[in-house]
PDB file of N, CA and C in Angstrom:
ATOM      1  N   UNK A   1     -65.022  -8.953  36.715  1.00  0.00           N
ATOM      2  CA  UNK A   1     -64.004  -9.645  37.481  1.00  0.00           C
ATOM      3  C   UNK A   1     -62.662  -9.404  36.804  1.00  0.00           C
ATOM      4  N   UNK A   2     -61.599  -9.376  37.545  1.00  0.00           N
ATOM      5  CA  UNK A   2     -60.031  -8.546  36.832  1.00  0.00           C
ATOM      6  C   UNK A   2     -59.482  -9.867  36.894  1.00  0.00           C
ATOM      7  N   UNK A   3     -58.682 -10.109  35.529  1.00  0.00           N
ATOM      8  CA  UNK A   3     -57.857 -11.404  34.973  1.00  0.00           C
ATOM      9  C   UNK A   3     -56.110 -10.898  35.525  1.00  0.00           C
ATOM     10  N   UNK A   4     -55.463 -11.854  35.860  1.00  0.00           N
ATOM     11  CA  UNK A   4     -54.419 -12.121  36.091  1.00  0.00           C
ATOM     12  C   UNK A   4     -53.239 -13.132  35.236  1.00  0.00           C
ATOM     13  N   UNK A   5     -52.354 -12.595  35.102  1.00  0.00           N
ATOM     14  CA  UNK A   5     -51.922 -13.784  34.776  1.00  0.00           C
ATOM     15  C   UNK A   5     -50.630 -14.029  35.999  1.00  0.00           C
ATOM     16  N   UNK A   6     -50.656 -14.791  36.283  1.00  0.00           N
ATOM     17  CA  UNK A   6     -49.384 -15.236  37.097  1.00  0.00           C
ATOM     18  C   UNK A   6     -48.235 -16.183  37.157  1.00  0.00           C
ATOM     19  N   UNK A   7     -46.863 -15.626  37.226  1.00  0.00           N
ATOM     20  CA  UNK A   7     -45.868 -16.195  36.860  1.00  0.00           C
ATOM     21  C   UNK A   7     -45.685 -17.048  38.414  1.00  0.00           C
ATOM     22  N   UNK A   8     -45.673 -18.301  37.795  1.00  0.00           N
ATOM     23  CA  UNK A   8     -44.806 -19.050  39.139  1.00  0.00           C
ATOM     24  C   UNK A   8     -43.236 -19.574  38.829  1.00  0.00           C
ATOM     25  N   UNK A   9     -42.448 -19.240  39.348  1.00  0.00           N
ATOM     26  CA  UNK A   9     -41.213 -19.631  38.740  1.00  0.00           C
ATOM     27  C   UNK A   9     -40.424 -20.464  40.082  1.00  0.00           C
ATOM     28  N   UNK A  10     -40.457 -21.970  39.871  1.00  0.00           N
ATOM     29  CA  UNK A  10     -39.869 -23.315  40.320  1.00  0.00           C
ATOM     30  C   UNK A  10     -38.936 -22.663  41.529  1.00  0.00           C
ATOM     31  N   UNK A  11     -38.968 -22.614  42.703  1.00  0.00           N
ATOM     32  CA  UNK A  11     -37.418 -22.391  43.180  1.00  0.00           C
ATOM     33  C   UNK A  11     -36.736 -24.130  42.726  1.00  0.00           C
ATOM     34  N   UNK A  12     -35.303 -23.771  42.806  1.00  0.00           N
ATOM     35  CA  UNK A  12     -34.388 -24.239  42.152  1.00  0.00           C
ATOM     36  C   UNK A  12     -34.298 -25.741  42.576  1.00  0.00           C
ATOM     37  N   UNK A  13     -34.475 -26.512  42.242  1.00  0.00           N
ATOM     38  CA  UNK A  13     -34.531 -28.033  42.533  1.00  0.00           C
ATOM     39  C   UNK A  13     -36.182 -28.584  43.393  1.00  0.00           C
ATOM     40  N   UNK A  14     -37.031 -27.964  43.813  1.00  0.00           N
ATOM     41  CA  UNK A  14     -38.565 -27.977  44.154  1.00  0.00           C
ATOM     42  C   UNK A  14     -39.310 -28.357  42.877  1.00  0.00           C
ATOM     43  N   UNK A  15     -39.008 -28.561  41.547  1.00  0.00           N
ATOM     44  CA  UNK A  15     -40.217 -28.594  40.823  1.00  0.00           C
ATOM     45  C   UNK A  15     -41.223 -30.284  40.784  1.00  0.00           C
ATOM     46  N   UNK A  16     -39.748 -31.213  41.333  1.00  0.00           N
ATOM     47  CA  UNK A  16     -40.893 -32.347  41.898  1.00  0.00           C
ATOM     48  C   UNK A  16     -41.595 -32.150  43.216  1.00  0.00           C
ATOM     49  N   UNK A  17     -41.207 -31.305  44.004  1.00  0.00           N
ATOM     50  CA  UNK A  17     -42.107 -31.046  45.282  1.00  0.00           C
ATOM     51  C   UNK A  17     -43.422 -30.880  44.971  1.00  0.00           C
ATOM     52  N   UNK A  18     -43.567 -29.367  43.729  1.00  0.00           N
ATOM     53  CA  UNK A  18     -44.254 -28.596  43.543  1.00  0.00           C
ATOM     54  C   UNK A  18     -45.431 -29.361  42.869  1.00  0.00           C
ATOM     55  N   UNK A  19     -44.878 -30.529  42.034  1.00  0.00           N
ATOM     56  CA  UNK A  19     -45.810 -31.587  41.223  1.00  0.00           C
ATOM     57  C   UNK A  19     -46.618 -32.539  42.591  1.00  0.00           C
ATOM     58  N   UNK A  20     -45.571 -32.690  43.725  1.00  0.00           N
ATOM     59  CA  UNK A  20     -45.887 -33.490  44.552  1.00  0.00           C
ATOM     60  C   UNK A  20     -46.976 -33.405  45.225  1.00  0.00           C
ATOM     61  N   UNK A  21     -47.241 -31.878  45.553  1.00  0.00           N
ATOM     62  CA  UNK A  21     -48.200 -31.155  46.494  1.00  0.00           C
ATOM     63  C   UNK A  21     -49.447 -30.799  45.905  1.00  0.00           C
ATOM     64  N   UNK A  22     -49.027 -30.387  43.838  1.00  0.00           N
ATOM     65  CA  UNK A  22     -50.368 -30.395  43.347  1.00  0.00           C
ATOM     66  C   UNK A  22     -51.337 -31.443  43.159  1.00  0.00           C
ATOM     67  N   UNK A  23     -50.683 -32.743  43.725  1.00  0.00           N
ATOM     68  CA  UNK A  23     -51.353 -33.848  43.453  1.00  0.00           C
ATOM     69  C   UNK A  23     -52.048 -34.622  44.239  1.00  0.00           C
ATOM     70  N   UNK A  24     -50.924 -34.459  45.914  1.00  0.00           N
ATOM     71  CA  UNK A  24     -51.673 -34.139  46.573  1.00  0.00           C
ATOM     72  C   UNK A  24     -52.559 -33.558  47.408  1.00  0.00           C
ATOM     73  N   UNK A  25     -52.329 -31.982  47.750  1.00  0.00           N
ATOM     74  CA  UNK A  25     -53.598 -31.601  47.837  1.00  0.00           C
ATOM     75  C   UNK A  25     -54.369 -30.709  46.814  1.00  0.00           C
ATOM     76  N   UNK A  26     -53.991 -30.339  44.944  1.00  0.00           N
ATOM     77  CA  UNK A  26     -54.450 -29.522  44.077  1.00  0.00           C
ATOM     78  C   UNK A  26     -53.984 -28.238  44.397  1.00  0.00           C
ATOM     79  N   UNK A  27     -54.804 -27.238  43.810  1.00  0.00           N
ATOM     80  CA  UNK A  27     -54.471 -26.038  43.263  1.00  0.00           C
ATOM     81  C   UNK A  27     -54.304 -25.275  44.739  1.00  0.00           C
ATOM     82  N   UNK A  28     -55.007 -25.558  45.954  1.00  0.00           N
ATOM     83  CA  UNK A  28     -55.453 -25.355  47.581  1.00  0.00           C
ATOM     84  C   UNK A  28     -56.042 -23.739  47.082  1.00  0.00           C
ATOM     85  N   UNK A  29     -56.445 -23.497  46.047  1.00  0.00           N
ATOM     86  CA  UNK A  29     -57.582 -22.123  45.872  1.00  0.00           C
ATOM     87  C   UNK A  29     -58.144 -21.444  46.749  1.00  0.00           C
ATOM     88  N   UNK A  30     -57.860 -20.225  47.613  1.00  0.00           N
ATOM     89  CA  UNK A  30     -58.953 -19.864  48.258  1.00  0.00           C
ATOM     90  C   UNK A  30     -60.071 -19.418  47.681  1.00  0.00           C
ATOM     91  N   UNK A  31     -61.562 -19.447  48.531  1.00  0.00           N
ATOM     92  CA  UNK A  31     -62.826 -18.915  47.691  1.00  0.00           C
ATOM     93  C   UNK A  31     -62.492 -17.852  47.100  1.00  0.00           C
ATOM     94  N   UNK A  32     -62.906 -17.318  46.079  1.00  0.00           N
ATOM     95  CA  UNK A  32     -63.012 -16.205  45.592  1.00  0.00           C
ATOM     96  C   UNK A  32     -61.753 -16.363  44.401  1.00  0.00           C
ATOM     97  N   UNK A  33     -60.848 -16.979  44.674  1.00  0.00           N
ATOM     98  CA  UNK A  33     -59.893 -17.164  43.391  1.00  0.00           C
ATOM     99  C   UNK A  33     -59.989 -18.302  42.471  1.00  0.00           C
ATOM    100  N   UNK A  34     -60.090 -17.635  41.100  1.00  0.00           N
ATOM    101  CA  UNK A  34     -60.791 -18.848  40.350  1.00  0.00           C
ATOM    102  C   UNK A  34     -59.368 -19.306  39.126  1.00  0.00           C
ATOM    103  N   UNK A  35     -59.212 -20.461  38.914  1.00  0.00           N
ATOM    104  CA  UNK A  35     -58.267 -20.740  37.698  1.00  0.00           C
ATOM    105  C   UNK A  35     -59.245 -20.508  36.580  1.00  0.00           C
ATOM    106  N   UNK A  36     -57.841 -20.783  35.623  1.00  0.00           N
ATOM    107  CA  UNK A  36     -58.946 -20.276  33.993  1.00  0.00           C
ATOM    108  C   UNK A  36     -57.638 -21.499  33.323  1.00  0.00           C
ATOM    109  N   UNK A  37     -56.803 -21.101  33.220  1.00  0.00           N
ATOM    110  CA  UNK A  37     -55.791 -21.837  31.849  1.00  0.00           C
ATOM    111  C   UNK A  37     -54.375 -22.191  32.663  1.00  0.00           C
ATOM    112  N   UNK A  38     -53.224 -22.537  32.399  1.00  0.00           N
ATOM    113  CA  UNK A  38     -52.288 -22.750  32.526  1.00  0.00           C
ATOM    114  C   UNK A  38     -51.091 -23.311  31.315  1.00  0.00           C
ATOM    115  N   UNK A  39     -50.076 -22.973  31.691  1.00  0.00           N
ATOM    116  CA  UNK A  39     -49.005 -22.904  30.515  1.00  0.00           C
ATOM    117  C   UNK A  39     -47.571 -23.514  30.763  1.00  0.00           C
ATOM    118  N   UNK A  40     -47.067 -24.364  30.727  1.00  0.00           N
ATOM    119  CA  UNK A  40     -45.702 -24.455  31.064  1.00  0.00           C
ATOM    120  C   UNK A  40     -44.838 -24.634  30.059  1.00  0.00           C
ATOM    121  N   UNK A  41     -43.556 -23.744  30.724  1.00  0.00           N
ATOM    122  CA  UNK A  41     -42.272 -23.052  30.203  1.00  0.00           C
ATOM    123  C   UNK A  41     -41.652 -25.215  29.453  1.00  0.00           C
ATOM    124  N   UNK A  42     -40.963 -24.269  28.351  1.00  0.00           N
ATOM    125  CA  UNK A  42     -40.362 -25.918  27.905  1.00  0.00           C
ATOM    126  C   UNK A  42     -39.806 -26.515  28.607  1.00  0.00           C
ATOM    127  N   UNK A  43     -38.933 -25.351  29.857  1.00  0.00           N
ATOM    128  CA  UNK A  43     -37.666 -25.988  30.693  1.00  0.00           C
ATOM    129  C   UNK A  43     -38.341 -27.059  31.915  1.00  0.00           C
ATOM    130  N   UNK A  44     -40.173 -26.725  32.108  1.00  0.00           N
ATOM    131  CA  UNK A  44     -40.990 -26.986  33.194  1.00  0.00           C
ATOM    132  C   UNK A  44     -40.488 -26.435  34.521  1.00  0.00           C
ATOM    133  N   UNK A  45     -39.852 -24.995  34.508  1.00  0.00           N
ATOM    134  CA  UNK A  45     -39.595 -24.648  35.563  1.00  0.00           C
ATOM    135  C   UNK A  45     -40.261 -23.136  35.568  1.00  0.00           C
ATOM    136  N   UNK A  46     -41.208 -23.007  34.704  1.00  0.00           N
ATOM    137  CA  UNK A  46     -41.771 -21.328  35.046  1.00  0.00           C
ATOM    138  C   UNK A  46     -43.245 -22.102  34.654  1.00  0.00           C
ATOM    139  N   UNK A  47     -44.483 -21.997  35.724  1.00  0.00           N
ATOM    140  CA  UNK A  47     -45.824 -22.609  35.259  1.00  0.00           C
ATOM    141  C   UNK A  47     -46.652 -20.700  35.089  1.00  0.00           C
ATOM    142  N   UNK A  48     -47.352 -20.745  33.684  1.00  0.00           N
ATOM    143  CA  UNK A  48     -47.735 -19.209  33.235  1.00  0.00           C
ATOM    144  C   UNK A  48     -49.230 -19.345  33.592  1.00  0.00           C
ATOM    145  N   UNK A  49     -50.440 -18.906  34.751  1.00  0.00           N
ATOM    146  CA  UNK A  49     -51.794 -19.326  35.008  1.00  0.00           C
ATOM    147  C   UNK A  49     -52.579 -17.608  34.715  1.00  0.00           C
ATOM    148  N   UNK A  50     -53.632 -18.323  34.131  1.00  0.00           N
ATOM    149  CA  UNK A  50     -54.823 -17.193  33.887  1.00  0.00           C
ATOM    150  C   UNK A  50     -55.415 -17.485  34.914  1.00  0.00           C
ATOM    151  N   UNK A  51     -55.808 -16.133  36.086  1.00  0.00           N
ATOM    152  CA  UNK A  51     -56.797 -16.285  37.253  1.00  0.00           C
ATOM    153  C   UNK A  51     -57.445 -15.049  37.260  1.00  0.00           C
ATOM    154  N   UNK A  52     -58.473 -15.412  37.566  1.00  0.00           N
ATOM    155  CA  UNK A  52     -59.430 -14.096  38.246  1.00  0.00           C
ATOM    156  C   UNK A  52     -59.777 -13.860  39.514  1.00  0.00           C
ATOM    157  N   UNK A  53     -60.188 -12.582  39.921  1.00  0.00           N
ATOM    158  CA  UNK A  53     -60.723 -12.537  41.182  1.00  0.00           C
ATOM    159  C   UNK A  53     -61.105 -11.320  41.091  1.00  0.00           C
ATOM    160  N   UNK A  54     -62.369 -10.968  42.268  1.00  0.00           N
ATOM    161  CA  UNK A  54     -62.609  -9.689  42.655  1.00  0.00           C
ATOM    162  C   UNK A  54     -62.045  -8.886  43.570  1.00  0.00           C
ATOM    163  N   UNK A  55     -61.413  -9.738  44.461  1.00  0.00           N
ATOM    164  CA  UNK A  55     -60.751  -9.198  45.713  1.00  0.00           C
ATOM    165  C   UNK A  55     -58.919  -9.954  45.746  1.00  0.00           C
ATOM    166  N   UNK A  56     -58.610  -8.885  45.069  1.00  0.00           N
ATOM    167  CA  UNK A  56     -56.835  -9.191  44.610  1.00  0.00           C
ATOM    168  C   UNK A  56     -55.908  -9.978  46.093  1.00  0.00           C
ATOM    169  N   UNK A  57     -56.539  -9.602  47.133  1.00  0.00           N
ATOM    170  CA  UNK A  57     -55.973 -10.340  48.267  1.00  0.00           C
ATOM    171  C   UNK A  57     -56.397 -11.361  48.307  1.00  0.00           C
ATOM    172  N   UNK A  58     -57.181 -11.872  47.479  1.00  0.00           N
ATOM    173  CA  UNK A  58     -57.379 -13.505  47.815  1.00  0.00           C
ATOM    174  C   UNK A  58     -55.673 -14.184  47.769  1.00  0.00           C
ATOM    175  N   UNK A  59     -55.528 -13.758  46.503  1.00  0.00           N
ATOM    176  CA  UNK A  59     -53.836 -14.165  46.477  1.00  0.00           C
ATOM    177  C   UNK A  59     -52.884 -14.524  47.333  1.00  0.00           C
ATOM    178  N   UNK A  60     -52.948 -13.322  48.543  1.00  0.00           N
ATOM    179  CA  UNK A  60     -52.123 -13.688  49.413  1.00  0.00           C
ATOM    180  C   UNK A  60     -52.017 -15.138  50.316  1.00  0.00           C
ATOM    181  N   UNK A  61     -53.475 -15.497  50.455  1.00  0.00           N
ATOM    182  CA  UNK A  61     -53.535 -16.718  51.162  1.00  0.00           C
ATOM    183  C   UNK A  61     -53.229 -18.176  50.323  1.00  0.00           C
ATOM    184  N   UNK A  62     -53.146 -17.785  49.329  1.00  0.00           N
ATOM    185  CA  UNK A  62     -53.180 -18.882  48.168  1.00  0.00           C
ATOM    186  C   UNK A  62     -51.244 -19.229  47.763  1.00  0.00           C
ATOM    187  N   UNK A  63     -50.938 -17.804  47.897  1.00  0.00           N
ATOM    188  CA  UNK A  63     -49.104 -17.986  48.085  1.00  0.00           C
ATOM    189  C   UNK A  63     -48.527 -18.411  49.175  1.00  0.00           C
ATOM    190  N   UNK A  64     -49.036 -18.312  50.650  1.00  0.00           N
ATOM    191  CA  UNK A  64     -48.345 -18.531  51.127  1.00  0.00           C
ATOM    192  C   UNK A  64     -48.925 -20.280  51.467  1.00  0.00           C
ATOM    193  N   UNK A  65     -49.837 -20.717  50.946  1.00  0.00           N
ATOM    194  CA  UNK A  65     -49.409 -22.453  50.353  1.00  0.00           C
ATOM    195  C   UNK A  65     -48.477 -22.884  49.561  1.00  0.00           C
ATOM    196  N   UNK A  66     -47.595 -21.830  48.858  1.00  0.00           N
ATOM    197  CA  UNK A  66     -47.143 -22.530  47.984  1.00  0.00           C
ATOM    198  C   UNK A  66     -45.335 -21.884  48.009  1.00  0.00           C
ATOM    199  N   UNK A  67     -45.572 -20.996  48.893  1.00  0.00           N
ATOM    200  CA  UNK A  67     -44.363 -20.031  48.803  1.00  0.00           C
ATOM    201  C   UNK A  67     -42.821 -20.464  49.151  1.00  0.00           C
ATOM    202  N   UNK A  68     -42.703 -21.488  49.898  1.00  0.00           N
ATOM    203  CA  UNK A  68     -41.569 -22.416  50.171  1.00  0.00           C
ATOM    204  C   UNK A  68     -40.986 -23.160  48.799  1.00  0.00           C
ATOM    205  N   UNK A  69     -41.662 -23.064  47.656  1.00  0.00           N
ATOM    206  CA  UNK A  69     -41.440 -23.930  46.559  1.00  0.00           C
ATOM    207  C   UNK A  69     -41.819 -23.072  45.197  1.00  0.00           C
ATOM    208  N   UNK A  70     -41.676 -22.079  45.385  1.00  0.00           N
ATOM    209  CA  UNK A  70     -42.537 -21.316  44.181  1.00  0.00           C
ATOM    210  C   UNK A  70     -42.206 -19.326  44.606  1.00  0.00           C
ATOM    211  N   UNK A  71     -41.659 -18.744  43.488  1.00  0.00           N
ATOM    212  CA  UNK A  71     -41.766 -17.636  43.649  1.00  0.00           C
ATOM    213  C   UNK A  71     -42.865 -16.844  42.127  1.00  0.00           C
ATOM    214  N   UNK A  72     -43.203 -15.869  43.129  1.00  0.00           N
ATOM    215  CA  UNK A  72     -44.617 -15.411  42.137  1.00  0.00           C
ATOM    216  C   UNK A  72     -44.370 -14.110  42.100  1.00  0.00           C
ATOM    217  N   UNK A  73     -44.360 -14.061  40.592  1.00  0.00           N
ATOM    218  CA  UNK A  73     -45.205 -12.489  39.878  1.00  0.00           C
ATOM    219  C   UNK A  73     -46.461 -12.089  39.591  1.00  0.00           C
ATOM    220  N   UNK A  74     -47.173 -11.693  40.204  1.00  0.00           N
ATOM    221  CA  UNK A  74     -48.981 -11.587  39.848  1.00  0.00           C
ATOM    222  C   UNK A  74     -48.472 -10.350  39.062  1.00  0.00           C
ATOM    223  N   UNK A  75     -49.949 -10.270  38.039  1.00  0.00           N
ATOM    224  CA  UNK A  75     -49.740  -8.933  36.838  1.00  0.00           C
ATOM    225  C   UNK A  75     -51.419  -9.143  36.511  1.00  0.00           C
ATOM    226  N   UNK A  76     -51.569  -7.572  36.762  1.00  0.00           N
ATOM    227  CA  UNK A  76     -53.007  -7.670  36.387  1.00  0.00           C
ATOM    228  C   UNK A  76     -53.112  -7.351  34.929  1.00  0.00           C
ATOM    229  N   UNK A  77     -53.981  -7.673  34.440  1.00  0.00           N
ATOM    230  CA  UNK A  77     -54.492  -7.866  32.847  1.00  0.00           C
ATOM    231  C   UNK A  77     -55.462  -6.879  32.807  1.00  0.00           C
ATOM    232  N   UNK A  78     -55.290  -5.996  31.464  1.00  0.00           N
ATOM    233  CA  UNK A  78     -56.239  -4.604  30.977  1.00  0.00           C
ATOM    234  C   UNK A  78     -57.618  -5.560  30.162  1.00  0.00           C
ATOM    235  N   UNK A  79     -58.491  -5.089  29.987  1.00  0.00           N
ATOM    236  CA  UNK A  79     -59.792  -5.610  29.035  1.00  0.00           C
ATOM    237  C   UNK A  79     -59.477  -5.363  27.723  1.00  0.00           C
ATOM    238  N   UNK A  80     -59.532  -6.402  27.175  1.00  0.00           N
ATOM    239  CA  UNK A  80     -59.418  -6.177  25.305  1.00  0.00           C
ATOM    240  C   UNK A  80     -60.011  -4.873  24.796  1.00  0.00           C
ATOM    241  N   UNK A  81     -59.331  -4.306  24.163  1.00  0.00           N
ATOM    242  CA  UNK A  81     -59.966  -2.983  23.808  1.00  0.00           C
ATOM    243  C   UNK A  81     -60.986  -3.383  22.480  1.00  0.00           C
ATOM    244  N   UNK A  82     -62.073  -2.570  22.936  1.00  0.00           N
ATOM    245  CA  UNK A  82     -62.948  -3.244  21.772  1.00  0.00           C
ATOM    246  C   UNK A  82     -62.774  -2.602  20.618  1.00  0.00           C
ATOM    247  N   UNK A  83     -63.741  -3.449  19.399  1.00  0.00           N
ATOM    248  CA  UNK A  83     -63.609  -3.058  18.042  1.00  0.00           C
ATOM    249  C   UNK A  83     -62.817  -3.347  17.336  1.00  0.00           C
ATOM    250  N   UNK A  84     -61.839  -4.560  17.584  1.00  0.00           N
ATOM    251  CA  UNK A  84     -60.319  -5.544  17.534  1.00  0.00           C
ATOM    252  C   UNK A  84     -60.681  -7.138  17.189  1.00  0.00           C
TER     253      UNK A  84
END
């Protein structure tokens, strides 16, 4: 399964929306996209998430829940090179 990490970065005055919506309805995940970790920036306006998936378009349906309040960098992640 290929790791992601993904940048969500606050649009500009949304970051209580963005708290608002994870609370009430959560992460809204489609199947196949799984969380792992999460990270937030000191300023709390860039949230840094480890995700996986097999099928990289899961993504798309999962942004555009969130895309009014949130702009995203997906970046796929290489496998630890072994023997390290």
């Amino acid at each position: 399964m290929a790791h992601y990490m993904v940048l969500e970065r606050f649009r500009a005055g949304h970051s209580a929306h963005v708290y608002a919506r994870f609370h009430e309805k959560g992460r809204l995940l489609p199947e196949g996209l799984h969380y792992i970790d999460s990270w937030l920036s000191a300023n709390d306006d860039v949230c840094y998430q480890l995700m996986e998936t097999e099928v990289p378009e899961t993504f798309d349906s999962w942004i555009a829940n969130w895309d009014d309040l949130v702009e995203f960098e997906i970046i796929e992640l290489k496998e630890k090179p072994t023997g390290r």
